[in-house]
Protein backbone atom coordinates (compact mmCIF):
# COMPACT_ATOMS: atom_id res chain seq x y z
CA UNK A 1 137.47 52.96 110.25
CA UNK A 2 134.42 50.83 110.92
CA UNK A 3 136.50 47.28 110.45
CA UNK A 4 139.39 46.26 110.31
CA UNK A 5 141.70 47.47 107.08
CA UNK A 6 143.23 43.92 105.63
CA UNK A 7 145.06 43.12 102.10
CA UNK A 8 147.59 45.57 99.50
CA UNK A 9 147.81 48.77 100.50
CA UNK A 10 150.40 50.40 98.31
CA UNK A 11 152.20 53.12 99.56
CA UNK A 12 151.33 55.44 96.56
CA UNK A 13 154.51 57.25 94.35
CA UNK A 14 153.82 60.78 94.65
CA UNK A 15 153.95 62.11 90.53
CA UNK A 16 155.56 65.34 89.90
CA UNK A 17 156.36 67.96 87.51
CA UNK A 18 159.62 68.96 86.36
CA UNK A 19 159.14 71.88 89.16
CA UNK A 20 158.54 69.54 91.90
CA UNK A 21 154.59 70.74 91.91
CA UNK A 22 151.95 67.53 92.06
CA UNK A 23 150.94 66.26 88.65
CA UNK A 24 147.25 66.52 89.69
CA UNK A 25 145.94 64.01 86.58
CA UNK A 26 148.58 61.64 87.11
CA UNK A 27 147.83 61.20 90.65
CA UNK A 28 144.03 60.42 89.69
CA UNK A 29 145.60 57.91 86.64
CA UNK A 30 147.28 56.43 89.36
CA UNK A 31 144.75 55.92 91.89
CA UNK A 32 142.52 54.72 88.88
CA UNK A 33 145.15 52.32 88.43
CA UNK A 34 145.27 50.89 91.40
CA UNK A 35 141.52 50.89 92.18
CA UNK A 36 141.15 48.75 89.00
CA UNK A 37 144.10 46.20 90.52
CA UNK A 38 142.01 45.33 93.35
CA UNK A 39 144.01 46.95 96.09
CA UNK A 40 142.11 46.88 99.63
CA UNK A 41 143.54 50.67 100.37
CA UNK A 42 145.90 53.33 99.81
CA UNK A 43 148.79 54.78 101.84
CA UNK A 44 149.71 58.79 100.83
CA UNK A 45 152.65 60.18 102.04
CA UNK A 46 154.60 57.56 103.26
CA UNK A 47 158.72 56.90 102.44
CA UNK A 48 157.72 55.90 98.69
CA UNK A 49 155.77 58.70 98.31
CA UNK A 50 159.16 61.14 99.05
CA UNK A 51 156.97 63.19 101.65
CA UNK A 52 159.51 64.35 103.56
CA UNK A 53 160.99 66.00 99.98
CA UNK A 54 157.43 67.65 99.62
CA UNK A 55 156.62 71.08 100.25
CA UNK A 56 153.85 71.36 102.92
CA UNK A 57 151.53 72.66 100.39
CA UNK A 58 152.12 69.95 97.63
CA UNK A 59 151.74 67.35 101.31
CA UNK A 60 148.17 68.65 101.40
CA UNK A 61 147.37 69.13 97.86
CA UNK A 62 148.42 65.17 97.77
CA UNK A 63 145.59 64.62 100.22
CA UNK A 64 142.70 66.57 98.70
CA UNK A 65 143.17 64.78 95.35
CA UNK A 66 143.90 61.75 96.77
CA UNK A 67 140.48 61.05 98.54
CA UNK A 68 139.12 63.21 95.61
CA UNK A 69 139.99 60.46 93.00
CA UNK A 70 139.36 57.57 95.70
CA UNK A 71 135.76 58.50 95.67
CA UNK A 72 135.21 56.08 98.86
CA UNK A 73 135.99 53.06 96.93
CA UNK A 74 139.20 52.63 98.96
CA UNK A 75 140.46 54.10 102.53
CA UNK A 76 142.97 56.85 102.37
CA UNK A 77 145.56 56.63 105.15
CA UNK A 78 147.96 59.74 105.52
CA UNK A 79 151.16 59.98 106.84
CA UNK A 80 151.94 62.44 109.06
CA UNK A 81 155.37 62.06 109.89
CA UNK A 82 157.15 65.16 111.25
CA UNK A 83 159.97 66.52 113.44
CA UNK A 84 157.23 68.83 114.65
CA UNK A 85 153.95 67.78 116.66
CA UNK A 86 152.27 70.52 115.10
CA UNK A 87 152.87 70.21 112.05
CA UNK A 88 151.86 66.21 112.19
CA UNK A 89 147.95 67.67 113.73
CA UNK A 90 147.60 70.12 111.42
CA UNK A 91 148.21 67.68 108.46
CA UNK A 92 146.01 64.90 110.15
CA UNK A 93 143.42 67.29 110.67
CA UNK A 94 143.19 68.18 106.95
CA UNK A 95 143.24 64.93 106.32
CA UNK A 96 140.10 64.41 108.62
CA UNK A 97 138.47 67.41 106.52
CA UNK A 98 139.15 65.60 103.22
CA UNK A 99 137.96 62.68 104.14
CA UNK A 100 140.80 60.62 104.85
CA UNK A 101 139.86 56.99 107.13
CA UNK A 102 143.22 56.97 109.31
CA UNK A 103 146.44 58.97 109.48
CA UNK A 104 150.61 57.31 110.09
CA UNK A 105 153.36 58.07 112.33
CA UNK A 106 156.66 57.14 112.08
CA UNK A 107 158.67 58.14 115.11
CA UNK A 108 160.35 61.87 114.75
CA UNK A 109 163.59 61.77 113.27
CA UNK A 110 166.77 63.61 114.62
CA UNK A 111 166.65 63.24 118.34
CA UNK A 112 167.26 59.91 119.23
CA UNK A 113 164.09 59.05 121.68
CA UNK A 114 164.46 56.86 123.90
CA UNK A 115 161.48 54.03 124.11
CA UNK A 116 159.83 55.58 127.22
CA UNK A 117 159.55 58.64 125.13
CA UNK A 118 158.52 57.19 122.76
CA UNK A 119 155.65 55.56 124.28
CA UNK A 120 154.46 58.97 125.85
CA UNK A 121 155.11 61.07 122.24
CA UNK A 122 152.57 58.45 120.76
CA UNK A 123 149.92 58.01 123.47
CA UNK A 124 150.06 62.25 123.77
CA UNK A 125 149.91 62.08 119.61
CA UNK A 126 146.84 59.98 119.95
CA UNK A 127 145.15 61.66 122.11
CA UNK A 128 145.10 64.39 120.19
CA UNK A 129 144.22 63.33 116.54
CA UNK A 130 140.90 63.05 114.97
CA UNK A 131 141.72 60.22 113.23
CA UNK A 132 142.47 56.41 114.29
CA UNK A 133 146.61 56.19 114.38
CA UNK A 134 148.66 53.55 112.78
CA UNK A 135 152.01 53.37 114.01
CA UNK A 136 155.07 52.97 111.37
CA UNK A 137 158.27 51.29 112.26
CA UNK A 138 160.85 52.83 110.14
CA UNK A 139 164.42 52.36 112.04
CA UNK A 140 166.57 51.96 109.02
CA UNK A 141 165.35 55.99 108.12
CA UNK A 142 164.02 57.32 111.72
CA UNK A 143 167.00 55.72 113.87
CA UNK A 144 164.17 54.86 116.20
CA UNK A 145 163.29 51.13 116.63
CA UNK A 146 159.61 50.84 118.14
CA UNK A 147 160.37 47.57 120.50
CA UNK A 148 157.69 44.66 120.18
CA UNK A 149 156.82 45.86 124.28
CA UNK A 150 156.26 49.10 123.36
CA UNK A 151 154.23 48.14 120.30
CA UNK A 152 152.48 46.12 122.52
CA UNK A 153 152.20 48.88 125.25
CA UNK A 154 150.61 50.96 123.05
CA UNK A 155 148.39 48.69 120.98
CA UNK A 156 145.72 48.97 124.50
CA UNK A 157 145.23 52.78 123.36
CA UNK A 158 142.17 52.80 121.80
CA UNK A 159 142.72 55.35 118.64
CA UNK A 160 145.85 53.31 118.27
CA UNK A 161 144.70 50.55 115.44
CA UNK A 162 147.51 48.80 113.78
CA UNK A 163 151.30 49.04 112.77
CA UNK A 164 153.22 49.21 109.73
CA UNK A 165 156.82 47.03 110.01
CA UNK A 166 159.51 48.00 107.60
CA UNK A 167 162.28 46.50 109.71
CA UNK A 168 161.98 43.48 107.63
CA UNK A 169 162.84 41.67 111.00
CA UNK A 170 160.12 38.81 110.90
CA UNK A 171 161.47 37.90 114.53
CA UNK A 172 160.20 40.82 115.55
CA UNK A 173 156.24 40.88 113.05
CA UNK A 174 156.11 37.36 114.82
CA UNK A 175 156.50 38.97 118.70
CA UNK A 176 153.72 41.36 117.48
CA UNK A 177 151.39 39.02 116.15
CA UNK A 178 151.67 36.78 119.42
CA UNK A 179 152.03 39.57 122.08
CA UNK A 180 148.82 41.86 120.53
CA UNK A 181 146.03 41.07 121.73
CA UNK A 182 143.40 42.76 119.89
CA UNK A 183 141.98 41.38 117.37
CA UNK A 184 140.95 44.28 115.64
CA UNK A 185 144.81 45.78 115.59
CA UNK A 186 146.19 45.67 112.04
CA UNK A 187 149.57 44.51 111.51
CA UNK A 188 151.21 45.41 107.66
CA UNK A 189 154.84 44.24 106.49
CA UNK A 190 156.33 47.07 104.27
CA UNK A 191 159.06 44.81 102.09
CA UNK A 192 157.14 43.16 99.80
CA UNK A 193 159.32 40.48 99.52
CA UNK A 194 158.02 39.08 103.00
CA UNK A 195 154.52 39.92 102.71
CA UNK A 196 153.80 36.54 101.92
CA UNK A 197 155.29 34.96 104.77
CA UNK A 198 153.84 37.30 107.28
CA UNK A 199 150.45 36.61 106.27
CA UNK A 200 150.72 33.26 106.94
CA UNK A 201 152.45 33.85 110.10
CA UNK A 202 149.26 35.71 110.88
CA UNK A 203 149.61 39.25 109.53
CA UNK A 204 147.12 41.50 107.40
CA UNK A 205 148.68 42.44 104.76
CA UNK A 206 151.31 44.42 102.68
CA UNK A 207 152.42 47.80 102.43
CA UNK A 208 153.99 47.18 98.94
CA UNK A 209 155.55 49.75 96.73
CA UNK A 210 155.86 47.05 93.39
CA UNK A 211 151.88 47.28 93.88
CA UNK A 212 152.31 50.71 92.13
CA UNK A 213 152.84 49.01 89.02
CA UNK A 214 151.60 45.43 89.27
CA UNK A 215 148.58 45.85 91.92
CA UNK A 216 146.92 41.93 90.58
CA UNK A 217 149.98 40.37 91.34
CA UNK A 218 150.48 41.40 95.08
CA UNK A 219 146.80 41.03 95.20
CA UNK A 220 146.85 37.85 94.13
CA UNK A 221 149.83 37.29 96.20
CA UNK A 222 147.75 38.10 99.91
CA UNK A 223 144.81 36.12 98.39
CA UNK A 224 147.43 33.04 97.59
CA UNK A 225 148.78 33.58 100.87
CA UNK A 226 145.61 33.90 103.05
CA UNK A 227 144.10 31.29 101.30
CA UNK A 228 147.16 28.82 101.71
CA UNK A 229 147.20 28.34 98.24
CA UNK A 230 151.24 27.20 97.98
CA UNK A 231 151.51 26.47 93.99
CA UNK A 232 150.07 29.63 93.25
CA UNK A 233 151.86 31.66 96.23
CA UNK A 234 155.06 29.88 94.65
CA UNK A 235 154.79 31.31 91.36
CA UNK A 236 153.61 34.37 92.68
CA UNK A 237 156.51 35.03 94.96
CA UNK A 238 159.09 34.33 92.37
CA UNK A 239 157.59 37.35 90.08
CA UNK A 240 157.90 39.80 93.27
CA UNK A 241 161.04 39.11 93.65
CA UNK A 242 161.83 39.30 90.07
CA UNK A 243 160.36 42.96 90.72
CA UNK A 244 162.26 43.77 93.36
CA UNK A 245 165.85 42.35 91.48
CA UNK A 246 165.37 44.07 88.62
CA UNK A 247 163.70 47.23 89.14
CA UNK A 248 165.00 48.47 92.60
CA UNK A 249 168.81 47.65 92.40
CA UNK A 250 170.25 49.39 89.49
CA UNK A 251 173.20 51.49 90.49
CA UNK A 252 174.79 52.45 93.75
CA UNK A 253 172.45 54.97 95.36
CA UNK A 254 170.79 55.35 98.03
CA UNK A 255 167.30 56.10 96.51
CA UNK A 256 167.79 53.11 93.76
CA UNK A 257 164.60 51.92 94.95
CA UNK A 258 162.38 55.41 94.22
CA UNK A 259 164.87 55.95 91.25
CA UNK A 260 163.65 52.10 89.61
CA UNK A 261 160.03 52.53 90.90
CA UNK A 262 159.05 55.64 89.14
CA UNK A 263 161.26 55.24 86.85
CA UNK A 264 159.54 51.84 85.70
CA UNK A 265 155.99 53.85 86.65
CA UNK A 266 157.04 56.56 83.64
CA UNK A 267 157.44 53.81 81.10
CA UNK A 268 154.28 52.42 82.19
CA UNK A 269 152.49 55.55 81.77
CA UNK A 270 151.80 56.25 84.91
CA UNK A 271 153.48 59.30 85.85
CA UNK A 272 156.66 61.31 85.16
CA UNK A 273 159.98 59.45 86.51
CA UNK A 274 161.01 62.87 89.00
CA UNK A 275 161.97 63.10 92.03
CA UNK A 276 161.80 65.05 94.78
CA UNK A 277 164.77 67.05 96.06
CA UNK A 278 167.56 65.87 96.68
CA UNK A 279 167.46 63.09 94.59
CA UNK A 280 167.41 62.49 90.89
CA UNK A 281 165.51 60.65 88.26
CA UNK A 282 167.53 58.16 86.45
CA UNK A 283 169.55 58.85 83.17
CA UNK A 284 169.02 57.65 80.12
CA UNK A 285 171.50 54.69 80.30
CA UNK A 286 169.63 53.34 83.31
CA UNK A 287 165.90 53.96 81.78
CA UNK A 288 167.20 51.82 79.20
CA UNK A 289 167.75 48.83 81.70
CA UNK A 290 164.64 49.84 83.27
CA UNK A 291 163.16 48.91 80.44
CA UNK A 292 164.42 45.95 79.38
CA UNK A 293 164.26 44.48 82.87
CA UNK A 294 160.14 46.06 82.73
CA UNK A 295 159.75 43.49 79.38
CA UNK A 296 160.92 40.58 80.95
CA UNK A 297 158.57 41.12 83.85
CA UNK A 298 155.81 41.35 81.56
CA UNK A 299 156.91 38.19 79.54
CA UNK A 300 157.45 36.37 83.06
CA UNK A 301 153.70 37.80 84.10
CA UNK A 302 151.92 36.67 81.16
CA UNK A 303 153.73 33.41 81.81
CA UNK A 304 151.24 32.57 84.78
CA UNK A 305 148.62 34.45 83.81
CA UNK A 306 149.07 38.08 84.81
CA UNK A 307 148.78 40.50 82.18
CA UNK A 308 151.86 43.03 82.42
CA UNK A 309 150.54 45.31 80.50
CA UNK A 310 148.62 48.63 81.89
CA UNK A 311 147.38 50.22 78.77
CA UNK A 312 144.18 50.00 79.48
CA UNK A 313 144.20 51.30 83.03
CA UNK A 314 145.89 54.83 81.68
């Protein structure tokens, strides 16, 4: 990374066949997509992306066509997430190969670390990548909360560049943004629904699955935001919620979010609506409040002049 990564960087749906394989032109109609929103980067293999549902083969397949289809118009940051070390290196070093820009680590899951071990699993990690390190606090998935002291602690390591917050705890973004001192540490907010409010607290951007589907509005959005634009942040705000109410609530599972993301993302024409193991793709009943819920988005979107409409991306 030769400066510092600011703006939407959606953490890209992984498309998939019917057999759980990667749908290789999909992926490229969806990075198309999202080049032609505007975004400032994209995230592969992240929790929206279902990579710990992924077969290590499809995980790397994911990154070759990734930064194939990126052509270096946008950064490609990998997540290398893993119960194993090993495995995490040997996915960030294919990454290097391919010509990913930066790699992401959410703390191990299972074991319960503590945050001294914490602090030494990620200075050891970073030592040993070939790639600059973003950190990824996940604690609602991982059980492991990465304190604001340990963020800090670790923010002095030099192949240690930024953090991604998905706590939603802006408490906590704000002891980050005042405790960090370099300037050239990035700090994203994954709910989208805060974005705004954390780049005016001082953040660099979002994280944002809804950018997916609508990548001008949570463009716009940042650019509202940074540029304290309020009347236009205002409106902007109210159609990512309206995103987040009616696309990532329907029904009472726990994957209601990926089920209403790709499931919205199929009716777009982006890519098929399945899902990794174990989870399902929504039934028919629920497409069809998918996509009633998708045309009042649109209607609400054209409102204040965002078209809704992707055609001519796919």
């Amino acid at each position: 990374m030769t400066q510092k990564l600011k703006g939407i960087i959606p953490p890209l749906l992984t498309p998939l066949t019917d057999d759980f394989n990667l749908d290789v032109l999909a992926l490229h109609r969806l990075i198309e997509h999202l080049v032609q929103g505007g975004v400032h980067g994209v995230f592969i293999l992240g929790t929206t992306g279902e990579a710990t549902g992924l077969k290590y083969d499809v995980r790397q397949e994911i990154i070759k066509e990734t930064c194939s289809a990126a052509k270096d118009r946008i950064p490609v940051m990998v997540g290398i997430t893993d119960t194993s070390v090993g495995e995490s290196l040997k996915l960030a070093n294919f990454a290097k190969e391919h010509g990913a820009k930066a790699v992401v680590a959410a703390p191990p899951y299972y074991f319960n670390l503590g945050q001294q071990e914490l602090s030494e699993y990620y200075e050891d990690l970073a030592t040993c990548l070939p790639l600059p390190l973003y950190l990824y606090n996940m604690p609602g998935l991982t059980k492991v909360h990465i304190d604001a002291n340990t963020a800090i602690k670790l923010s002095k390591n030099p192949n240690i560049i930024g953090l991604k917050d998905s706590s939603a705890n802006t408490v906590y973004f704000q002891s980050l943004i005042h405790g960090i001192q370099r300037e050239d540490f990035g700090l994203f907010v994954g709910p989208e629904e805060i974005t705004a409010e954390t780049v005016l607290m001082g953040g660099d951007g979002g994280v944002n699955g809804g950018a997916n589907l609508f990548p001008r509005l949570y463009v716009e959005l940042y650019q509202a935001s940074l540029s304290r634009d309020f009347p236009r942040m205002v409106q902007l705000q109210k159609q990512v919620m309206e995103v987040a109410r009616m696309l990532y609530n329907i029904g009472k599972y726990g994957s209601s979010y990926l089920k209403g993301l790709k499931g919205a993302a199929s009716l777009l024409g982006l890519c098929n609506p399945y899902l990794a193991p174990p989870f399902k793709h929504f039934k028919e009943a629920e497409m069809e409040t998918i996509s009633k819920n998708l045309d009042t988005i649109k209607i609400n979107m054209e409102k204040i002049g965002l078209s809704g409409n992707t055609e001519h991306y796919v």
